[in-house]
Protein backbone atom coordinates (compact mmCIF):
# COMPACT_ATOMS: atom_id res chain seq x y z
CA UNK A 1 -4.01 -10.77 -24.96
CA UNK A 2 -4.42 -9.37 -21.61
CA UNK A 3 -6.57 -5.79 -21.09
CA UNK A 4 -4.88 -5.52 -17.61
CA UNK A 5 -1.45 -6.21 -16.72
CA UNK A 6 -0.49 -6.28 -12.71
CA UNK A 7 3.16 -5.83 -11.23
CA UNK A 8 2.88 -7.59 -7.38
CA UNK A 9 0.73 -10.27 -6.38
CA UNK A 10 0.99 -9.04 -2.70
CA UNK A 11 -2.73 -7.77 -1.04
CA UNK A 12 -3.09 -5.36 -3.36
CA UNK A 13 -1.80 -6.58 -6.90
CA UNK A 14 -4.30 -9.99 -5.75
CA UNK A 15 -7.01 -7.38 -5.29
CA UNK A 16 -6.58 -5.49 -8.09
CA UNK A 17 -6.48 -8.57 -10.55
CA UNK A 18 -9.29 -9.90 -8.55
CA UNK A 19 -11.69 -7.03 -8.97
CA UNK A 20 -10.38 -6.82 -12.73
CA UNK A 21 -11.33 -10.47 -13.43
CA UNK A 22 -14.66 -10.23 -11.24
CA UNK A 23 -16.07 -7.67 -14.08
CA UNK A 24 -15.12 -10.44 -17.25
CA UNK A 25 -11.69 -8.87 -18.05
CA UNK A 26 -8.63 -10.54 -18.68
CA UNK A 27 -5.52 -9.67 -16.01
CA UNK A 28 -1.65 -11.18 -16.38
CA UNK A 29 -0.36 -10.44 -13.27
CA UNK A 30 3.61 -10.50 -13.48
CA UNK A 31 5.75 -12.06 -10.61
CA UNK A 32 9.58 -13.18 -9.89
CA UNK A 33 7.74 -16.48 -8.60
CA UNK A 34 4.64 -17.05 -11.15
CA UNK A 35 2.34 -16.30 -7.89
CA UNK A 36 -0.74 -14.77 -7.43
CA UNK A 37 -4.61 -15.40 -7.19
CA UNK A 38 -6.02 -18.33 -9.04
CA UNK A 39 -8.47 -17.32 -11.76
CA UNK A 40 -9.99 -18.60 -15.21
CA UNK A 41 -9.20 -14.60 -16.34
CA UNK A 42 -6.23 -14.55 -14.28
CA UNK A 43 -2.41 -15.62 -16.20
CA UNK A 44 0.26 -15.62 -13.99
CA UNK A 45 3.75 -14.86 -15.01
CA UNK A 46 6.55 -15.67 -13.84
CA UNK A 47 9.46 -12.63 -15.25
CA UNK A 48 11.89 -10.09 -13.79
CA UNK A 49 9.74 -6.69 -13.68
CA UNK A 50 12.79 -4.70 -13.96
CA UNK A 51 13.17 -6.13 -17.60
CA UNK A 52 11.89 -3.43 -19.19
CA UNK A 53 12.53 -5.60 -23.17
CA UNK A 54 10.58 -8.45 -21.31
CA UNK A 55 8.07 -6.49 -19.29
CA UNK A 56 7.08 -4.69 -22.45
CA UNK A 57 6.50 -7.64 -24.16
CA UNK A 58 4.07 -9.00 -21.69
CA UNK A 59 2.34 -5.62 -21.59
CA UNK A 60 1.64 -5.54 -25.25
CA UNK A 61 -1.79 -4.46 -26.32
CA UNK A 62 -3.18 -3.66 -22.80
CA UNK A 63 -5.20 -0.99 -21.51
CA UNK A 64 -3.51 -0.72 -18.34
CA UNK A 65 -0.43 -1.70 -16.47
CA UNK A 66 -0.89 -1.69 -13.07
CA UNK A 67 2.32 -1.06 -10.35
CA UNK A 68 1.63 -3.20 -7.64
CA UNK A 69 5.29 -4.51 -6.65
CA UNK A 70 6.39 -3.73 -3.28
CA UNK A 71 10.56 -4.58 -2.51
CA UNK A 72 11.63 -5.12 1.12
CA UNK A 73 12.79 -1.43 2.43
CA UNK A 74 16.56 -2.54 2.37
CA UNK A 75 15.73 -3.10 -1.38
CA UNK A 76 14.46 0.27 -2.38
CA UNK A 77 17.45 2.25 -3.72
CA UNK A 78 18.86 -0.94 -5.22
CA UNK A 79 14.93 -2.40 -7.05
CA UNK A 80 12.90 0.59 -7.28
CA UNK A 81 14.47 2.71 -10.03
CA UNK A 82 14.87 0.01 -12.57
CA UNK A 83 11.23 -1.73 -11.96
CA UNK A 84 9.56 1.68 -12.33
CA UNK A 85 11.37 2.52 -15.45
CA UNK A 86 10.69 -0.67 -16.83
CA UNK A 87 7.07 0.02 -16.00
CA UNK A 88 7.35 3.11 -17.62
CA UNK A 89 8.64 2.01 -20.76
CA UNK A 90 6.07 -0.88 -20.89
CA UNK A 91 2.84 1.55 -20.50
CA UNK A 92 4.38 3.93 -22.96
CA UNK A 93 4.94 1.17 -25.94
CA UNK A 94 1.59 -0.05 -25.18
CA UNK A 95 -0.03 2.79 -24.92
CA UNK A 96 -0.91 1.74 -21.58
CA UNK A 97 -2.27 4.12 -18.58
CA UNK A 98 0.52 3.87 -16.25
CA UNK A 99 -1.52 3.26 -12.30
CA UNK A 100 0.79 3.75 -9.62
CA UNK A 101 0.22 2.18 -6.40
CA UNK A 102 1.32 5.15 -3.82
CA UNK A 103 2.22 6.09 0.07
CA UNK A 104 2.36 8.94 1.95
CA UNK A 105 6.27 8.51 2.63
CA UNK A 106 6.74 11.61 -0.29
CA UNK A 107 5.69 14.12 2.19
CA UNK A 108 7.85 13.64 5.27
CA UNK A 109 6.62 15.46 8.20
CA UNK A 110 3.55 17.47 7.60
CA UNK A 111 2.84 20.66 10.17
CA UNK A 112 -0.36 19.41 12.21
CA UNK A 113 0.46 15.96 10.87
CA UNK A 114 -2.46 16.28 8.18
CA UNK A 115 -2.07 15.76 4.74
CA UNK A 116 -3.97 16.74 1.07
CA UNK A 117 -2.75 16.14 -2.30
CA UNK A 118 -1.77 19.60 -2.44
CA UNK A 119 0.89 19.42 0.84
CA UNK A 120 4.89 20.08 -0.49
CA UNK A 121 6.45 16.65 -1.17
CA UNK A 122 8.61 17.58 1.86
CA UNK A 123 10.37 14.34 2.24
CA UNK A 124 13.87 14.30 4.60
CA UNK A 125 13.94 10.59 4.35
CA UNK A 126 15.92 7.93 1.58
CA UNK A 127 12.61 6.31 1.03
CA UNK A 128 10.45 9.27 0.65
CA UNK A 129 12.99 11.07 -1.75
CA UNK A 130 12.95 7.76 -3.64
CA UNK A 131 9.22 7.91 -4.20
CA UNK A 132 9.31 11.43 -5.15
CA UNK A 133 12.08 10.64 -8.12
CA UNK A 134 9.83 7.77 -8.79
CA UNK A 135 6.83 9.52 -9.29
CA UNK A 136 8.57 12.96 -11.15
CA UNK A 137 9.90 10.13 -13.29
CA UNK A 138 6.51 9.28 -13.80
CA UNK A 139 5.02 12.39 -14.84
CA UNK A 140 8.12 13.47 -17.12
CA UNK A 141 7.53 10.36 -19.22
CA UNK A 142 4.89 11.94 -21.03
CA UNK A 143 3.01 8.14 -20.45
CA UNK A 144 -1.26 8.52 -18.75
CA UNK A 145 -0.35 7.99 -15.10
CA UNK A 146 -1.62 9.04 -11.76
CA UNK A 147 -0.49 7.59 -8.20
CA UNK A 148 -3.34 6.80 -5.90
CA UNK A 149 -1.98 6.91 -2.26
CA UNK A 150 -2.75 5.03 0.62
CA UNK A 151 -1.83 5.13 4.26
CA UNK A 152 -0.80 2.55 6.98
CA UNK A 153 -2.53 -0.76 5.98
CA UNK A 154 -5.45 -3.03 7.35
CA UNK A 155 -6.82 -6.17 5.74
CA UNK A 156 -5.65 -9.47 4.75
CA UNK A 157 -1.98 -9.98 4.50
CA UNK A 158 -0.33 -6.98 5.22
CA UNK A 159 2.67 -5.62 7.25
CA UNK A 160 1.60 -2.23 8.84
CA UNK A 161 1.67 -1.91 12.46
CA UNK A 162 -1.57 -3.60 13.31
CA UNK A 163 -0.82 -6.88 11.88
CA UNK A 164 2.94 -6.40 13.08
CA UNK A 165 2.56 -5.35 16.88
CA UNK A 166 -1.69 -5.20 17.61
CA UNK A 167 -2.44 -8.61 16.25
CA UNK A 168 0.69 -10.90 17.49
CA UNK A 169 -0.08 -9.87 21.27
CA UNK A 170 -3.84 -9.97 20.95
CA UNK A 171 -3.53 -13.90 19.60
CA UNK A 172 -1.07 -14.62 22.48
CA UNK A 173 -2.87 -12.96 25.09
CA UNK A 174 -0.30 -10.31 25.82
CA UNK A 175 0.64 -6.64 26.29
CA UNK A 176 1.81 -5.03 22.97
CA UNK A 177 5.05 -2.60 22.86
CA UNK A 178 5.12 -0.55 19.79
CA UNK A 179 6.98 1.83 18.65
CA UNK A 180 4.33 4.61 18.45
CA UNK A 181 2.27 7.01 20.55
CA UNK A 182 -0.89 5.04 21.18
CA UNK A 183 -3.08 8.07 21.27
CA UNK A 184 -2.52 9.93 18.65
CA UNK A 185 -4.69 10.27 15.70
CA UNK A 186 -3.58 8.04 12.54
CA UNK A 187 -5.48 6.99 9.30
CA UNK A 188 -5.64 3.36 8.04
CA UNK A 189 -6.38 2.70 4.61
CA UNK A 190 -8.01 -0.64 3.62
CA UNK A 191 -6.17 -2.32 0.97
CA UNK A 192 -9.72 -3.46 -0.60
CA UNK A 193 -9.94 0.72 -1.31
CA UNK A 194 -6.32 1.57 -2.78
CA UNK A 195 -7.59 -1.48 -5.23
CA UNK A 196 -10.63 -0.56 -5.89
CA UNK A 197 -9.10 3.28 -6.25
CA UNK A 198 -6.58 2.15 -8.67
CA UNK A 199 -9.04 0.31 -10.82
CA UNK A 200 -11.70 3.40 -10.85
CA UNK A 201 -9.05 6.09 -11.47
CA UNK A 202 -7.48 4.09 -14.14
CA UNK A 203 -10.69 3.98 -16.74
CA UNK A 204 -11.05 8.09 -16.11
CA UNK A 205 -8.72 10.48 -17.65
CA UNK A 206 -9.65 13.28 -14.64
CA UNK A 207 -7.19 11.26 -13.12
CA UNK A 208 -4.20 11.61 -14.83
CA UNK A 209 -1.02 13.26 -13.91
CA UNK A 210 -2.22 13.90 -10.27
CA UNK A 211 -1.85 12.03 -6.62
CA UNK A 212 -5.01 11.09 -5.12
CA UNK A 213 -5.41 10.10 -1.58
CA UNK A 214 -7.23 6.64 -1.25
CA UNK A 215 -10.82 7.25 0.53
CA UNK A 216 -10.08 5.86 4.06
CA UNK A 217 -12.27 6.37 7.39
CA UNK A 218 -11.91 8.58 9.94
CA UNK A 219 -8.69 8.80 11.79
CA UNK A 220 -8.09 6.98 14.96
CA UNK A 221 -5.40 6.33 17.61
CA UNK A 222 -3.68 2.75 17.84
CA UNK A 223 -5.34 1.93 21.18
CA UNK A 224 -9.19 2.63 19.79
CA UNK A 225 -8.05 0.09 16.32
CA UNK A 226 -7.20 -2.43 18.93
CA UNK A 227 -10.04 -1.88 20.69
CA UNK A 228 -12.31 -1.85 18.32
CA UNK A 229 -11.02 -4.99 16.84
CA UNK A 230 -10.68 -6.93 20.15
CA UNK A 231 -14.42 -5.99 20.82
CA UNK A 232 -15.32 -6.92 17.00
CA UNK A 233 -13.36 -10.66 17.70
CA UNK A 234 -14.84 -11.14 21.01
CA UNK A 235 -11.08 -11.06 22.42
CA UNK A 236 -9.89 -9.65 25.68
CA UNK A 237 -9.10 -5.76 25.81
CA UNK A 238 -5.39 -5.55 24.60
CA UNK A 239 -3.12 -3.40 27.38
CA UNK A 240 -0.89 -1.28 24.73
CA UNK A 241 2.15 0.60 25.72
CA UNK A 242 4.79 2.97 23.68
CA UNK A 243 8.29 2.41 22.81
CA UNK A 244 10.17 5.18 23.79
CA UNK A 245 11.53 6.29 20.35
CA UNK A 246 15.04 6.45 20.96
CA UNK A 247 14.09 2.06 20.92
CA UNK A 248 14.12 1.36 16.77
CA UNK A 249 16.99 4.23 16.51
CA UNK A 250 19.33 2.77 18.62
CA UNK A 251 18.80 -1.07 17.26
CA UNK A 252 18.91 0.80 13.50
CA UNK A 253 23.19 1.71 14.29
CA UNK A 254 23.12 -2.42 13.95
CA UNK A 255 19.61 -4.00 12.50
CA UNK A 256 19.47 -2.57 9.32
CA UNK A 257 15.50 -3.06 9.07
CA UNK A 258 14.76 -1.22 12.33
CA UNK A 259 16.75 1.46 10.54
CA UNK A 260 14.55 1.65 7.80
CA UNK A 261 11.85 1.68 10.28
CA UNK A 262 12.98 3.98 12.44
CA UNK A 263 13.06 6.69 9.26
CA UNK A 264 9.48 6.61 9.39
CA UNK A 265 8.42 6.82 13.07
CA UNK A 266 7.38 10.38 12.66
CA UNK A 267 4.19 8.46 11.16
CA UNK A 268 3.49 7.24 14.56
CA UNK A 269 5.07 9.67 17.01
CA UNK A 270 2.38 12.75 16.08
CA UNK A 271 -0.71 12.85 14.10
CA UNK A 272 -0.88 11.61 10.99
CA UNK A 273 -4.07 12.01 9.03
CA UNK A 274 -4.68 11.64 5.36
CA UNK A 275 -7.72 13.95 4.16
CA UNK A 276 -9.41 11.76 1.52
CA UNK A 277 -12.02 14.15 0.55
CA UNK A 278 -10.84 15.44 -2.99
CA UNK A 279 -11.18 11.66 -4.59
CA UNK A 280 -14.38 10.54 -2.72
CA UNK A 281 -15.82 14.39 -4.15
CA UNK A 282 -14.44 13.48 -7.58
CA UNK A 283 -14.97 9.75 -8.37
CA UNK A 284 -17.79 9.27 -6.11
CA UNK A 285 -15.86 7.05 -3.73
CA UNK A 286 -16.04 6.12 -0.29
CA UNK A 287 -14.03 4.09 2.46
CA UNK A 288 -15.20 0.45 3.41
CA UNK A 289 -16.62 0.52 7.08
CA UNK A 290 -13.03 -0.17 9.28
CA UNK A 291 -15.16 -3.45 10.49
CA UNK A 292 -14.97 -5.07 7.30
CA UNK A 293 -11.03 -4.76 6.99
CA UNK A 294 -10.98 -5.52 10.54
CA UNK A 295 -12.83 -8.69 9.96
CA UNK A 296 -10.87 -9.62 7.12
CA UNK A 297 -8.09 -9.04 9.07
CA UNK A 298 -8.85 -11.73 11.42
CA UNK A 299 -10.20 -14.37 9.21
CA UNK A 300 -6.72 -14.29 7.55
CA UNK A 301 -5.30 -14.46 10.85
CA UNK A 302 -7.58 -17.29 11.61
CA UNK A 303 -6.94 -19.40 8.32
CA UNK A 304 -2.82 -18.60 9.06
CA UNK A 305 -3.17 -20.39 12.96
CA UNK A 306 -5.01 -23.03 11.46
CA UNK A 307 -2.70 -24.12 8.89
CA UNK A 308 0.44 -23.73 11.66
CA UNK A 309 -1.47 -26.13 13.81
């Protein structure tokens, strides 16, 4: 029997069942494929998520049930709903605390671009409304939960804009386009922190039925990350420039990603800060020094050229 069960086996699900299994405790980490980190603690599973009969089943008798999935953006309206009621119903006939794996998207535009726990779930978008019904859903249940919420990712394996537009041109030698404002402040979130977040706040009931923002460092703007990660590597200063944002909008009337993208460009268009304070005060938590994701971050990159070679 499994103390931990983990939803996603994507950089933070393999972090979270990581961590779990580095302290001696027993994780089944549920998958369409069967994937995720290879572990004596560790059982993979290979089962829909969004089958609530068979996700309840695998959740039986565990402490916590841990939602780590993450569906392509043209997925959300269609895989969302049904994997987080599943999840749901799982935590609640085991009893289970229910640990949601957050974003900022709930919030839309924020005045000043800075956000608390406490800032109106504001969101204008389809994807932010979707993780406000998700979350609502959530707390109505009546099941332990909290959502811990992260912002724009750094570290092994993820999709955010640094390892989308930053990293590609620095590896190739070349200018990077993005569609952003390169100097405005924005906060990265390490996904080694919204792990080890999830796996704190779940063992403490102060947690539960609340959002907390994921302890993160100190803002930056686009151009100082790739700076400071260029002069970390050793590479050549990368030359950034904006996409005017009128770019991702137009290709979204046809490319149905850059539509989805293009939702969220007020991220990058105007500050966007996430104040971390109120969970670093209460659990005693603080952000990983950027250089460590940052280093991660290219040792993954590394390892990924190699094995292309």
């Amino acid at each position: 029997m499994a103390k931990h069960v983990v939803v996603g086996s994507g950089p933070i699900g393999s972090k979270v069942a990581g961590l779990l299994a580095e302290r001696g405790e027993t994780v089944r980490i549920v998958t369409r494929s069967g994937s995720g980190p290879e572990h004596p603690l560790v059982e993979r599973v290979a089962a829909d998520a969004s089958d609530a009969r068979r996700l309840t089943e695998l959740t039986e008798g565990a402490e916590v049930l841990y939602n780590c999935a993450n569906p392509k953006y043209t997925e959300w309206a269609k895989l969302w709903f049904p994997l987080n009621n599943a999840m749901i119903a799982a935590a609640r006939s085991a009893g289970a605390v229910y640990a949601i794996t957050g974003n900022l998207y709930g919030y839309g535009p924020q005045p000043g671009g800075r956000m608390t726990e406490s800032s109106p779930l504001a969101a204008t978008g389809r994807k932010g409304r979707i993780r406000n019904r998700m979350w609502q859903d959530a707390l109505d249940s009546g099941v332990r939960t909290f959502e811990a919420r992260g912002s724009d990712y750094v570290g092994a394996g993820t999709a955010g804009i640094f390892s989308t537009v930053l990293l590609p041109a620095i590896r190739k030698g070349r200018a990077a386009w993005g569609p952003a404002r390169m100097d405005v402040p924005h906060t990265f979130t390490y996904t080694g922190d919204m792990a080890r977040t999830l796996v704190t706040l779940a063992r403490d009931d102060r947690s539960f039925g609340k959002p907390w923002h994921v302890p993160s460092p100190p803002p930056l703007t686009i151009r100082e990350m790739a700076e400071r990660y260029c002069a970390l590597t050793g590479q050549p200063r990368l030359t950034v420039h904006s996409l005017p944002r009128f770019v991702m909008r137009t290709a979204g009337l046809v490319v149905p990603i850059a539509r989805e993208l293009a939702e969220m460009d007020y991220q990058f268009y105007a500050p966007f800060v996430m104040d971390s304070s109120l969970t670093e005060r209460t659990f005693g938590l603080a952000p990983t020094d950027l250089d460590v994701a940052l280093r991660e971050t290219a040792a993954a990159a590394d390892e990924t050229a190699a094995r292309t070679m």
